[in-house]
C-alpha atoms as a PDB file:
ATOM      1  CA  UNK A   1      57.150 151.545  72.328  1.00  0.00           C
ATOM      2  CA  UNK A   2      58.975 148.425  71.378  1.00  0.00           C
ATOM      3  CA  UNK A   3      58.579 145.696  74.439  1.00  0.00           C
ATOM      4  CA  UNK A   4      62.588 146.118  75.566  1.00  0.00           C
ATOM      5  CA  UNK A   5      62.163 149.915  76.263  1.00  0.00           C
ATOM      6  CA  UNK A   6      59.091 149.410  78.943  1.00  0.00           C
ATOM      7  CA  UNK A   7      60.921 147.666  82.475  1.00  0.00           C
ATOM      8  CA  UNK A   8      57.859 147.371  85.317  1.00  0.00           C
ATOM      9  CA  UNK A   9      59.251 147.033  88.492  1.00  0.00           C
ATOM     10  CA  UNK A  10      57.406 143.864  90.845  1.00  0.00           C
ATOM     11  CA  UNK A  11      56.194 145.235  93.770  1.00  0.00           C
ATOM     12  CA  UNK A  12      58.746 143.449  96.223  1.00  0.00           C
ATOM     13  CA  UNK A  13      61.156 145.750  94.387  1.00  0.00           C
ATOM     14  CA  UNK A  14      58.740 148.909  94.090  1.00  0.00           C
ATOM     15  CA  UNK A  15      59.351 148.502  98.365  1.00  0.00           C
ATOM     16  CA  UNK A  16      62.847 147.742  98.315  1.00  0.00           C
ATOM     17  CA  UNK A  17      63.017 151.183  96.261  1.00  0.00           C
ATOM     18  CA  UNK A  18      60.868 153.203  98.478  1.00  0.00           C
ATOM     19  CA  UNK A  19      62.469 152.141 101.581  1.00  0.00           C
ATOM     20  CA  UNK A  20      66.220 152.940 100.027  1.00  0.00           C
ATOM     21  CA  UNK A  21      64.804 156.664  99.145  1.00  0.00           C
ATOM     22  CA  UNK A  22      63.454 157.045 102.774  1.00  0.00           C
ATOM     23  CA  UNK A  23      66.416 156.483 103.800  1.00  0.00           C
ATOM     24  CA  UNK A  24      68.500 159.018 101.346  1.00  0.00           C
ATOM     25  CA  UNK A  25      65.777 161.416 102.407  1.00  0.00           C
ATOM     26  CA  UNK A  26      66.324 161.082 105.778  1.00  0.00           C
ATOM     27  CA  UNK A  27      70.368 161.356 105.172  1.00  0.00           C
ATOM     28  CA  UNK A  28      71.855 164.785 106.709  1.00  0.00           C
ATOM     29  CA  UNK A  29      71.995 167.977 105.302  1.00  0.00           C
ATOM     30  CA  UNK A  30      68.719 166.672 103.499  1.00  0.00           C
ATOM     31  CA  UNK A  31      69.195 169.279 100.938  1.00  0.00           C
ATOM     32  CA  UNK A  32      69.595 167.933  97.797  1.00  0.00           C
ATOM     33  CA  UNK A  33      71.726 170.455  95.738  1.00  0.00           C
ATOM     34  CA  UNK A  34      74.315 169.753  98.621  1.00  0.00           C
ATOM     35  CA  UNK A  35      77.571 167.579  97.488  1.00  0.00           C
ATOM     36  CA  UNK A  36      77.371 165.542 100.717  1.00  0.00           C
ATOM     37  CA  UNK A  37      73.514 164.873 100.164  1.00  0.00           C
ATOM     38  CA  UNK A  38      74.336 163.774  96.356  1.00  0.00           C
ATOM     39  CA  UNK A  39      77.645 162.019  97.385  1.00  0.00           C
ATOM     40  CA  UNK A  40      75.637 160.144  99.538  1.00  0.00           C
ATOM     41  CA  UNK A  41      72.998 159.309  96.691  1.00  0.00           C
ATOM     42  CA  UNK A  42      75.390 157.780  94.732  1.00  0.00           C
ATOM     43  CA  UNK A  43      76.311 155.464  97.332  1.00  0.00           C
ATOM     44  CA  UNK A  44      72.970 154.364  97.720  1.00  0.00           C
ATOM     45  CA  UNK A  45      72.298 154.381  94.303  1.00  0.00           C
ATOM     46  CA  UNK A  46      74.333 150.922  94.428  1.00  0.00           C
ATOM     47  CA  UNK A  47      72.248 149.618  96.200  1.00  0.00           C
ATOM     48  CA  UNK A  48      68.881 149.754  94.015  1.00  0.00           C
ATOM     49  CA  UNK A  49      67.090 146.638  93.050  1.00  0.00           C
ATOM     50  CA  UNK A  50      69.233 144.522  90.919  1.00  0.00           C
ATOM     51  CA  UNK A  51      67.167 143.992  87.739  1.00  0.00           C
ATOM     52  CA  UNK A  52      66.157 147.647  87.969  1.00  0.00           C
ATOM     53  CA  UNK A  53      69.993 148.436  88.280  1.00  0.00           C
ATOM     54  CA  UNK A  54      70.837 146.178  85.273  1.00  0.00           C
ATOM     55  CA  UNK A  55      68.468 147.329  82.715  1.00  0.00           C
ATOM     56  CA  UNK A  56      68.951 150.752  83.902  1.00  0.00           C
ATOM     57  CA  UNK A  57      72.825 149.737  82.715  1.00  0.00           C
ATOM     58  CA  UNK A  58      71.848 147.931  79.596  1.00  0.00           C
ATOM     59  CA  UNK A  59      70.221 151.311  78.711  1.00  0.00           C
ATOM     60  CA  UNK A  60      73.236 153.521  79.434  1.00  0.00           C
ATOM     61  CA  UNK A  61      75.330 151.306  77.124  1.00  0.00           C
ATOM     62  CA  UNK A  62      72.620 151.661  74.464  1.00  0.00           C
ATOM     63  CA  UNK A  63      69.145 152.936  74.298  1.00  0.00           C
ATOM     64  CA  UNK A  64      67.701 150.905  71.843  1.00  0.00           C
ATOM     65  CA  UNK A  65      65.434 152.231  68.201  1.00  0.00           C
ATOM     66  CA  UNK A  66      63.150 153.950  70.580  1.00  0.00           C
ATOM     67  CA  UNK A  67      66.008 156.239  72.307  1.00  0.00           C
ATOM     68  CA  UNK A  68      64.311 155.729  75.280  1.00  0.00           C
ATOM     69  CA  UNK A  69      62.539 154.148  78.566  1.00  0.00           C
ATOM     70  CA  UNK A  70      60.073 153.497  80.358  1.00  0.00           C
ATOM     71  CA  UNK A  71      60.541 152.135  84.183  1.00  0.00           C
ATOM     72  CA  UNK A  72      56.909 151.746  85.900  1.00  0.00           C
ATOM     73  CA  UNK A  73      55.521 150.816  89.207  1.00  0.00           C
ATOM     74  CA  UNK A  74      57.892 152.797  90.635  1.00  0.00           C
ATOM     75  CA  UNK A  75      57.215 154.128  94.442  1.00  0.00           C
ATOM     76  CA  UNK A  76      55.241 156.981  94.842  1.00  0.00           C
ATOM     77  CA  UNK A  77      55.277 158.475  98.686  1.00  0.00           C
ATOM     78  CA  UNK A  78      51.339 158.880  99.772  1.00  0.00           C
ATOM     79  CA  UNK A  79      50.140 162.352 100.855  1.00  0.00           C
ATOM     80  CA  UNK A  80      52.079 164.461  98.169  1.00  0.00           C
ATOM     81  CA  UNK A  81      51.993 168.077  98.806  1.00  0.00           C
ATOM     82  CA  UNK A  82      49.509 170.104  95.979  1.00  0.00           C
ATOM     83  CA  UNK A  83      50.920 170.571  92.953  1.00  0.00           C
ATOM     84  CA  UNK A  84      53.180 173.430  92.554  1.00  0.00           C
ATOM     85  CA  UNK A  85      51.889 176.134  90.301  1.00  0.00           C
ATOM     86  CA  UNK A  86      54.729 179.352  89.974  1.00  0.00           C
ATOM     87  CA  UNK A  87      57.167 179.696  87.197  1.00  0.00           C
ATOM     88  CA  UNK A  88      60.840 178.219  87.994  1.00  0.00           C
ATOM     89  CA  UNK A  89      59.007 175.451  90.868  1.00  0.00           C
ATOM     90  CA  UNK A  90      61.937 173.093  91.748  1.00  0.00           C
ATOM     91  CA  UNK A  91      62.679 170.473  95.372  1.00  0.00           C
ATOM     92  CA  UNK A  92      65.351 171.704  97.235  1.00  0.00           C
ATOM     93  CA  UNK A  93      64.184 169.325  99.978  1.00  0.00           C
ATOM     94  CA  UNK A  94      65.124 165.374 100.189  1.00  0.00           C
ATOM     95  CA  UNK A  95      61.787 163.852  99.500  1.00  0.00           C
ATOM     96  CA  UNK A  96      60.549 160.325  98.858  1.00  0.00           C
ATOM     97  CA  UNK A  97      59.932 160.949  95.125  1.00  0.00           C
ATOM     98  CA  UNK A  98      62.585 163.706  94.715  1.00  0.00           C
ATOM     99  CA  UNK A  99      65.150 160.738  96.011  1.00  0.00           C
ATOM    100  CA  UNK A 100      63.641 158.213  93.972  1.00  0.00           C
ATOM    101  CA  UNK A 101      64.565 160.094  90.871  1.00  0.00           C
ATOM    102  CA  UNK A 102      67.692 160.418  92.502  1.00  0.00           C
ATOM    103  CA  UNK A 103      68.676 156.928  92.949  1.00  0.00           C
ATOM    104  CA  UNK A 104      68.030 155.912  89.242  1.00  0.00           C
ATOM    105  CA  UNK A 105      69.522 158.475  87.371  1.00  0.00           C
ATOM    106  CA  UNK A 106      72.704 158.170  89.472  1.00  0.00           C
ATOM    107  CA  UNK A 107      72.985 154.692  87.665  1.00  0.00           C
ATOM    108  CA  UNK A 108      72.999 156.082  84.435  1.00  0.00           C
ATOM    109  CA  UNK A 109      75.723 158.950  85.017  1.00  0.00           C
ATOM    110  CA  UNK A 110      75.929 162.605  86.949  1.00  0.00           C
ATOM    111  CA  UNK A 111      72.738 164.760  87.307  1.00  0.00           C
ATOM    112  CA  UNK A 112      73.615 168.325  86.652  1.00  0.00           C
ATOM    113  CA  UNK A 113      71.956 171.480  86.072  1.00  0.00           C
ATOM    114  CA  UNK A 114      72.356 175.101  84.367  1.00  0.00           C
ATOM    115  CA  UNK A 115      72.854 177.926  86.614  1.00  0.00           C
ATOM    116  CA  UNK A 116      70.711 179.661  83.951  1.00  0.00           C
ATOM    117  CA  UNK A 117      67.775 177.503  84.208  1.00  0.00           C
ATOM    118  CA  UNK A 118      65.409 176.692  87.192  1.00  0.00           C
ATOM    119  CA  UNK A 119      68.139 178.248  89.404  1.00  0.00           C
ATOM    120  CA  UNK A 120      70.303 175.877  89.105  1.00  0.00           C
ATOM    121  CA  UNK A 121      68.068 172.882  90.728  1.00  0.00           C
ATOM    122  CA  UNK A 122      69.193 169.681  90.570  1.00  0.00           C
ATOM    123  CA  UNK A 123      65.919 168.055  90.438  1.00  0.00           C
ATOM    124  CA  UNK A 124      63.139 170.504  89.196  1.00  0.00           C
ATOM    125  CA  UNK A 125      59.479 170.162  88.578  1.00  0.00           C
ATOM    126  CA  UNK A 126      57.072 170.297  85.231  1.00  0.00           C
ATOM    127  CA  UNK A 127      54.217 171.652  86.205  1.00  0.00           C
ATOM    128  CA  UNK A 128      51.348 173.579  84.586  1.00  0.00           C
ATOM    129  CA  UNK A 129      51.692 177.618  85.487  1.00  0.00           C
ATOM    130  CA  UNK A 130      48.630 180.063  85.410  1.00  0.00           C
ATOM    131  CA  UNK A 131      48.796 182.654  82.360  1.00  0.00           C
ATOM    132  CA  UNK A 132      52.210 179.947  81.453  1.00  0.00           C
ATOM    133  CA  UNK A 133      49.587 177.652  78.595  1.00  0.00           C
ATOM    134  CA  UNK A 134      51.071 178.932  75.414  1.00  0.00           C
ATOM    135  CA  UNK A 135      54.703 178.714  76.700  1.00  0.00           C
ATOM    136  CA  UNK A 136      57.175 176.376  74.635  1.00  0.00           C
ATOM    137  CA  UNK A 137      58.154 175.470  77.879  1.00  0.00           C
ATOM    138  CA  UNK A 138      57.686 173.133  80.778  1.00  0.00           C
ATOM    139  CA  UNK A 139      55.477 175.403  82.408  1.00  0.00           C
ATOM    140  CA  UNK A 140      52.952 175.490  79.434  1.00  0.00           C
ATOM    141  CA  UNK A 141      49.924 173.062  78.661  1.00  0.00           C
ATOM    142  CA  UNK A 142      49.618 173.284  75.346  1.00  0.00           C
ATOM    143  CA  UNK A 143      51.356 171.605  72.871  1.00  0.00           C
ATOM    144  CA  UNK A 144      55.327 171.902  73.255  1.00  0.00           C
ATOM    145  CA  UNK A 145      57.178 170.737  70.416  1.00  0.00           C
ATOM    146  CA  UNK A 146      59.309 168.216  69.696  1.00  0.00           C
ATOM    147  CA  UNK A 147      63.071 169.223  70.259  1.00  0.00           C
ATOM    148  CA  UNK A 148      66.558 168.125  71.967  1.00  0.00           C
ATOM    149  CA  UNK A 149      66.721 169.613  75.616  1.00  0.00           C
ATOM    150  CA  UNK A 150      69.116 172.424  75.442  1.00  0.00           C
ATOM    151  CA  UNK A 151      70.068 172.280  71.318  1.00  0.00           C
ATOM    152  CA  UNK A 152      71.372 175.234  71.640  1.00  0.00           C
ATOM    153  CA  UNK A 153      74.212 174.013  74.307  1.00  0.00           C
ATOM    154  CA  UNK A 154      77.550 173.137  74.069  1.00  0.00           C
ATOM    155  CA  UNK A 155      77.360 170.688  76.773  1.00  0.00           C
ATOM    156  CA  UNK A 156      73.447 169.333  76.664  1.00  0.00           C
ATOM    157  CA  UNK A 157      72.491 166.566  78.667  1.00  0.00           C
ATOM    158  CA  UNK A 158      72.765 163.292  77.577  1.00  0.00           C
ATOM    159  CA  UNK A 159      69.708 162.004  78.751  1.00  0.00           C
ATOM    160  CA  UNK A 160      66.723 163.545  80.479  1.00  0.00           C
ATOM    161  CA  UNK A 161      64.658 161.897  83.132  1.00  0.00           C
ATOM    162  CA  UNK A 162      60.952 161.879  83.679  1.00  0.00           C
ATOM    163  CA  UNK A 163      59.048 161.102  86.702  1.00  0.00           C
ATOM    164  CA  UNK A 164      55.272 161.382  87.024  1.00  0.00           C
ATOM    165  CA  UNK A 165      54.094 161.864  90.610  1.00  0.00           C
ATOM    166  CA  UNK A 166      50.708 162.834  89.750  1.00  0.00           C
ATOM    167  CA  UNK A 167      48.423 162.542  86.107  1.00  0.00           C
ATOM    168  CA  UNK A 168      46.310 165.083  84.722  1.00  0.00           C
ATOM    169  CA  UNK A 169      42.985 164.928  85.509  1.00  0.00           C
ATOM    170  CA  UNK A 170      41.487 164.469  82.340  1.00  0.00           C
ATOM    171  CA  UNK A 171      44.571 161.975  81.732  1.00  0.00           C
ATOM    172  CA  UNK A 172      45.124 163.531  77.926  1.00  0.00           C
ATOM    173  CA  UNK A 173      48.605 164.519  78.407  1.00  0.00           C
ATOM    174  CA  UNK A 174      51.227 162.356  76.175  1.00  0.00           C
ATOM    175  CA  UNK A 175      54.478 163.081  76.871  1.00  0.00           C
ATOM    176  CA  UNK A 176      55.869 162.472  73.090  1.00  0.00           C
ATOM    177  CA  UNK A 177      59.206 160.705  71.967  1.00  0.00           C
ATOM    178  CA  UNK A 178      60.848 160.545  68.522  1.00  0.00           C
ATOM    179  CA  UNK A 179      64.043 158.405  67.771  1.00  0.00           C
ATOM    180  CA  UNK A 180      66.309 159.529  64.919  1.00  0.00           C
ATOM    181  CA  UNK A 181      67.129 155.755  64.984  1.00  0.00           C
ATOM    182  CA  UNK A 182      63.240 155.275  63.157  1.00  0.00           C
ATOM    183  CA  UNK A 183      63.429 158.695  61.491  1.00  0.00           C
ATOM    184  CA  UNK A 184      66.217 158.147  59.640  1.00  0.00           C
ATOM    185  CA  UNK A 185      65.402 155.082  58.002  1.00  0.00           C
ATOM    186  CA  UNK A 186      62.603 157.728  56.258  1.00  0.00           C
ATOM    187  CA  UNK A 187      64.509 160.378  55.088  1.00  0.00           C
ATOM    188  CA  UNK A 188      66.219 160.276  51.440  1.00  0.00           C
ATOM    189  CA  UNK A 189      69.944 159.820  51.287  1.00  0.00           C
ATOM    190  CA  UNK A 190      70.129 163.738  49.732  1.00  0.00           C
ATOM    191  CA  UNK A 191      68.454 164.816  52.432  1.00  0.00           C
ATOM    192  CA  UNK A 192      70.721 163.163  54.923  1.00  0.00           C
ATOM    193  CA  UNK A 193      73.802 164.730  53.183  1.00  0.00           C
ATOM    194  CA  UNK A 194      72.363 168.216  53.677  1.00  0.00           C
ATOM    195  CA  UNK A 195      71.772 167.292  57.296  1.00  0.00           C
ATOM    196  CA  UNK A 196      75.058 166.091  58.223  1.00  0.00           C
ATOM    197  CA  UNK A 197      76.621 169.738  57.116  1.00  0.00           C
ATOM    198  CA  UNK A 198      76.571 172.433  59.348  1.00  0.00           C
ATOM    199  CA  UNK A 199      73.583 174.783  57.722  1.00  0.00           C
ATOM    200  CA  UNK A 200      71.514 174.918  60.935  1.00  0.00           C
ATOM    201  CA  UNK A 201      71.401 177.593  63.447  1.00  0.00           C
ATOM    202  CA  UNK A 202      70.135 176.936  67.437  1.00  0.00           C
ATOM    203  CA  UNK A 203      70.457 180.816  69.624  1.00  0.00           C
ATOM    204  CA  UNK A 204      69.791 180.436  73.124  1.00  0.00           C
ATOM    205  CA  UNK A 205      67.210 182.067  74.635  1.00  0.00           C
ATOM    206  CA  UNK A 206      68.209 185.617  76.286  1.00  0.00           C
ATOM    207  CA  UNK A 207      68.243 183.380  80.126  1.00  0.00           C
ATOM    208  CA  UNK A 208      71.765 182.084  79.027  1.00  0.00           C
ATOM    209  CA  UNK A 209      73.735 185.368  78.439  1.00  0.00           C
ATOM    210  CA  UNK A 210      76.903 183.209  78.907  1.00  0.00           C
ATOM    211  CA  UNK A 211      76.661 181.982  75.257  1.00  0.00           C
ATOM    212  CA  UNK A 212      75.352 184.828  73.848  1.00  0.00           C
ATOM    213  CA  UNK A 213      77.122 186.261  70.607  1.00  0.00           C
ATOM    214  CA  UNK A 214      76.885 184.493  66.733  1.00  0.00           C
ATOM    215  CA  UNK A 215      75.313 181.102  67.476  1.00  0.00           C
ATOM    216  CA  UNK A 216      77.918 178.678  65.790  1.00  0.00           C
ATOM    217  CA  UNK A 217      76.232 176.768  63.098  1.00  0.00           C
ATOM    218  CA  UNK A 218      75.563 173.234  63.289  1.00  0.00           C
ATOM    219  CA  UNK A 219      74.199 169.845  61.546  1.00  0.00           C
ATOM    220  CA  UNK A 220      71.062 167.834  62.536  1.00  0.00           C
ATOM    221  CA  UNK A 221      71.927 164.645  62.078  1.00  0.00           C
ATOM    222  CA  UNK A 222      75.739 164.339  63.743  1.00  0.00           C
ATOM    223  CA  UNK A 223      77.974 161.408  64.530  1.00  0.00           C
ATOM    224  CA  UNK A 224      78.045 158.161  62.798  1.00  0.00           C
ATOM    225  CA  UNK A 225      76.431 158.565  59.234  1.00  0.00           C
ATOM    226  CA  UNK A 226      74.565 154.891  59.199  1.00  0.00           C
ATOM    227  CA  UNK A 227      73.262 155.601  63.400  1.00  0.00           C
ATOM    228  CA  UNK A 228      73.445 159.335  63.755  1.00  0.00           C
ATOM    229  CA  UNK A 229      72.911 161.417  67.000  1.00  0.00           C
ATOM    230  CA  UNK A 230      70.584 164.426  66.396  1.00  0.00           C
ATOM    231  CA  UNK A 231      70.632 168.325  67.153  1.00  0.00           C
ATOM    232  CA  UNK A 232      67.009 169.685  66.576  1.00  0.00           C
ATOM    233  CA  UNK A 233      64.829 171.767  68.063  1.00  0.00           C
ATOM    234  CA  UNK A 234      61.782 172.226  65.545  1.00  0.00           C
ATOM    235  CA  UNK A 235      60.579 175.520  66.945  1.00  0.00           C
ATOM    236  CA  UNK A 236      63.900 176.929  67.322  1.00  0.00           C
ATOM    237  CA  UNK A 237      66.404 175.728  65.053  1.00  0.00           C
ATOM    238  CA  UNK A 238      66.830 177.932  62.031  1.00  0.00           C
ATOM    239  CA  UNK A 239      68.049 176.473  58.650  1.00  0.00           C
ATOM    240  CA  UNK A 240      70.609 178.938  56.554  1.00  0.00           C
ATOM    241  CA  UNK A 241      69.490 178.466  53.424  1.00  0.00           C
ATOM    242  CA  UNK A 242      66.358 176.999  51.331  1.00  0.00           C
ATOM    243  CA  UNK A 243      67.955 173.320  50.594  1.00  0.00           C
ATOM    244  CA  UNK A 244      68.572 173.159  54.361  1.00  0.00           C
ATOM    245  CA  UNK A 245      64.818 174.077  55.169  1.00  0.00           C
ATOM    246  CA  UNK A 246      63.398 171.903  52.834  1.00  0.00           C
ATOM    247  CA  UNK A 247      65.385 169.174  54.221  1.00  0.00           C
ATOM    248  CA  UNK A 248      64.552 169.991  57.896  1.00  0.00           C
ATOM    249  CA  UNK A 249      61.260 170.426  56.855  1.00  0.00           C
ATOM    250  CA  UNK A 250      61.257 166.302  55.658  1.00  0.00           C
ATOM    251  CA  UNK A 251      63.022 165.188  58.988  1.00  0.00           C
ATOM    252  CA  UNK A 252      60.884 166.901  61.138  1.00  0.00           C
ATOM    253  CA  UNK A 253      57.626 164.836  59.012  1.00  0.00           C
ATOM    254  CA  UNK A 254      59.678 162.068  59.185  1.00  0.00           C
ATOM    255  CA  UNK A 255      60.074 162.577  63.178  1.00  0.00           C
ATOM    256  CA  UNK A 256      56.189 163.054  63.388  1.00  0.00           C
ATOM    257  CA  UNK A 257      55.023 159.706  61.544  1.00  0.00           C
ATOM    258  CA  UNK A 258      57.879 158.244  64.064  1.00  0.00           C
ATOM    259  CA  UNK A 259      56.617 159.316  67.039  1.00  0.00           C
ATOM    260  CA  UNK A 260      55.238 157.628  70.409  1.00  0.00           C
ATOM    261  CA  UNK A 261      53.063 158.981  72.734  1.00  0.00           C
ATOM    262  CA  UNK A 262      53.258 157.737  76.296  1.00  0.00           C
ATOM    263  CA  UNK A 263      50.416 158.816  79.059  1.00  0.00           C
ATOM    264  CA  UNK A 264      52.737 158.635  82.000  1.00  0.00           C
ATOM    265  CA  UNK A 265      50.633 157.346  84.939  1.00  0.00           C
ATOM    266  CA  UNK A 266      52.068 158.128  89.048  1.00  0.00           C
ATOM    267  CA  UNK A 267      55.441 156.025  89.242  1.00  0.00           C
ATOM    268  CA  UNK A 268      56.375 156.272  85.756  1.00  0.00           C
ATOM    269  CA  UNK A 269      59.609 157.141  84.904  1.00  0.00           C
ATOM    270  CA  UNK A 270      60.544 157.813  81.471  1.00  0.00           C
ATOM    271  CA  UNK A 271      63.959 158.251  80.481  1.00  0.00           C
ATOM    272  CA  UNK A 272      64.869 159.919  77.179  1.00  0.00           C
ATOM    273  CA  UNK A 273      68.316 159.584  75.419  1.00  0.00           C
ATOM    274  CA  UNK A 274      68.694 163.208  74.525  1.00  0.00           C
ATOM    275  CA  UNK A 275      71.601 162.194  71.815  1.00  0.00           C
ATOM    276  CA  UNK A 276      68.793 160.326  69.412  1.00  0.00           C
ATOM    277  CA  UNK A 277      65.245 161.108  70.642  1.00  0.00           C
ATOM    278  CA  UNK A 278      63.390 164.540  70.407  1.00  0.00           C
ATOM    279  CA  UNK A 279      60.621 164.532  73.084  1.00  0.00           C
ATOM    280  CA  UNK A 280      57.624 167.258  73.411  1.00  0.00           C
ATOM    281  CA  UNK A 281      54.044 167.442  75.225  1.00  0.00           C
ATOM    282  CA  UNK A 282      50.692 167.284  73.778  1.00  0.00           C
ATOM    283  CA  UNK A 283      48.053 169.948  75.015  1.00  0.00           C
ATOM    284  CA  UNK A 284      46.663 169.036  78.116  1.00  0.00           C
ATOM    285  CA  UNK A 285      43.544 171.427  80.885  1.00  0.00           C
ATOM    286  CA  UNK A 286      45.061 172.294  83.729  1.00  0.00           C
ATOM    287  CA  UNK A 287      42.371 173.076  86.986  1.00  0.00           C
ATOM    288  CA  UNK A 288      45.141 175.116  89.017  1.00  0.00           C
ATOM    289  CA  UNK A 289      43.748 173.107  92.129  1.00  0.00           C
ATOM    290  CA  UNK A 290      46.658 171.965  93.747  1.00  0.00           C
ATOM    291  CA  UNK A 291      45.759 168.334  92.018  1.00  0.00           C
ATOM    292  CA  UNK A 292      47.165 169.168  88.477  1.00  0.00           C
ATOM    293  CA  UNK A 293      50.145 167.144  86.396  1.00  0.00           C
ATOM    294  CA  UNK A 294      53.371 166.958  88.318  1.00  0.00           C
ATOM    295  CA  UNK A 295      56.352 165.344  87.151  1.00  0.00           C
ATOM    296  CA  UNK A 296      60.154 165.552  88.498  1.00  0.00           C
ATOM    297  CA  UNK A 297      62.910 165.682  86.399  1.00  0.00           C
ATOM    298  CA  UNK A 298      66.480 165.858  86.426  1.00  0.00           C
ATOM    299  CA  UNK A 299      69.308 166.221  83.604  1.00  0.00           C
ATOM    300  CA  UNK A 300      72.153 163.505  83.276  1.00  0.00           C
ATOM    301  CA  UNK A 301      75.444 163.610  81.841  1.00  0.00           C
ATOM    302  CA  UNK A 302      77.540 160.644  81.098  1.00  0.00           C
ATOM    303  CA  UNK A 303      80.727 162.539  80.832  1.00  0.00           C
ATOM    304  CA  UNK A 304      81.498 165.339  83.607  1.00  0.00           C
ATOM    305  CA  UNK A 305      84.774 166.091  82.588  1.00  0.00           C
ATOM    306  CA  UNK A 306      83.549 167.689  79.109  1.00  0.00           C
ATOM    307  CA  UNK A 307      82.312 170.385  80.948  1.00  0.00           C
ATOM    308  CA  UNK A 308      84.950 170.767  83.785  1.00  0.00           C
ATOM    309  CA  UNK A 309      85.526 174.425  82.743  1.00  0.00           C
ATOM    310  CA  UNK A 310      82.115 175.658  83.337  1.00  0.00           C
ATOM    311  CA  UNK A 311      81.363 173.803  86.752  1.00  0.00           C
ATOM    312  CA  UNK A 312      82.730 175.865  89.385  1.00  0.00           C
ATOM    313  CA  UNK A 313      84.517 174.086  92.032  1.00  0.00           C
ATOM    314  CA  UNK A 314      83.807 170.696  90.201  1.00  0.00           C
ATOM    315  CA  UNK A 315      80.378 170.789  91.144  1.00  0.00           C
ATOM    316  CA  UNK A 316      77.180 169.742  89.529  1.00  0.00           C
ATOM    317  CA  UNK A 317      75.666 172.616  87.800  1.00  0.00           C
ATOM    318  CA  UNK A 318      76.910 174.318  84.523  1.00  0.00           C
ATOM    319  CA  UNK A 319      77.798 178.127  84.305  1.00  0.00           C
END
């Protein structure tokens, strides 16, 4: 990754942090899909370390050619619990880490959820599941494709967050980022054209029976021609006719000779702008002995009144 999107935190700062998210842990109901507990996270969220809070701003305002980054040396609590291992694994507790997350990705805007996925958590966990390793999900361990969280949505976070608590033990696990922002510069300007026109198809899986019906099609490369957002997801996407696939078929190369591959170690947090980066996973061996890959994570959106409608009672997670 390019030297502006990796921010390491001193460790004066790593403590400053760690004693903030004691604190929000500690703060009354405790639970964290609670409005009080999250109103009061955003209050403290002012209070993070000041060069932490400031690139964390710089970032929001834009994310740079690498659509993404990397905070490390960030505090991680001692004595973490085993690593959870069933399908759907979330933290409905106020934890160190949990609040950590917390804290940072209030800076950048409001964490939400779907109601439809991982219950509706507000901070959920990526974990390896038993009989879960082929799964082009976050419960799998082999190799997930690159893609846009939630393509298929109408109202898709705008950035995702990332936060290692604990490695794999062999420590071959990349989490993998692609920026449209180097990807473009690679594809033809014919290609591009196609691209921009709505010839693309994203269903959602059968979990979101809210937006079930015709999928509305859709473009890949949307926005801005010269600095485009992008709306992929390489496994699921579906191109309408054989110009469109041929053209997918040379963004997603030009996405793969793009890409960066990041072996996130305990108290790395990796932030991905989900507007112009794909990410995915490379395959990894999970032991299923309570020591295996854990990483929080947590969806932000920069804009909550966009999807006013489909947050009851003005609340944090999407119907």
């Amino acid at each position: 990754m390019d030297a502006q999107s990796v921010f390491t935190l001193n460790d004066t700062e790593r403590h400053e942090l760690s004693a903030l998210a004691d604190v929000l842990a500690g703060t009354e109901p405790g639970k964290i899909d609670e409005e009080s507990w999250m109103s009061a996270g955003r209050d403290r969220s002012a209070s993070i370390p000041a060069r932490l809070a400031a690139r964390v701003r710089q970032f929001r305002h834009d994310s740079g050619v690498d659509g993404a980054l990397l905070i490390r040396n960030l505090p991680v609590a001692e004595g973490l619990p085993p690593t959870p291992a069933v399908l759907g694994s979330v933290e409905r507790e106020a934890t160190n880490p949990a609040s950590v997350i917390t804290l940072v990705s209030l800076q950048l805007g409001e964490i939400i959820a779907f109601r439809n996925e991982k219950s509706g958590a507000l901070v959920q966990n990526v974990v390896p599941v038993p009989g879960q390793e082929a799964a082009q999900n976050n419960a799998g361990s082999k190799r997930l494709g690159m893609h846009v969280e939630n393509t298929f949505h109408p109202n898709r976070p705008d950035y995702v967050a990332l936060f290692c608590l604990r490695a794999d033990h062999d420590r071959e696990a990349e989490l993998q980022i692609t920026s449209v922002r180097r990807a473009v510069e690679l594809v033809s300007d014919v290609d591009r054209k196609v691209l921009q026109q709505p010839r693309f198809v994203t269903a959602p899986p059968s979990s979101f029976p809210s937006l079930g019906g015709e999928p509305e099609p859709h473009a890949l490369l949307v926005g801005d021609v010269d600095d485009p957002d992008v709306r992929a997801d390489f496994i699921s996407t579906v191109p309408l006719d054989e110009e469109a696939a041929a053209a997918k078929d040379r963004l997603e190369q030009a996405f793969a000779e793009v890409v960066e591959s990041l072996k996130l170690e305990p108290g790395d947090l990796a932030i991905v702008d989900n507007r112009l980066a794909l990410h995915g996973r490379s395959f990894f061996k999970p032991r299923y002995d309570g020591q295996d890959r854990w990483l929080h994570r947590t969806f932000i959106q920069l804009d909550g009144r966009r999807s006013r409608a489909v947050r009851q009672g003005n609340g944090s997670v999407l119907d």
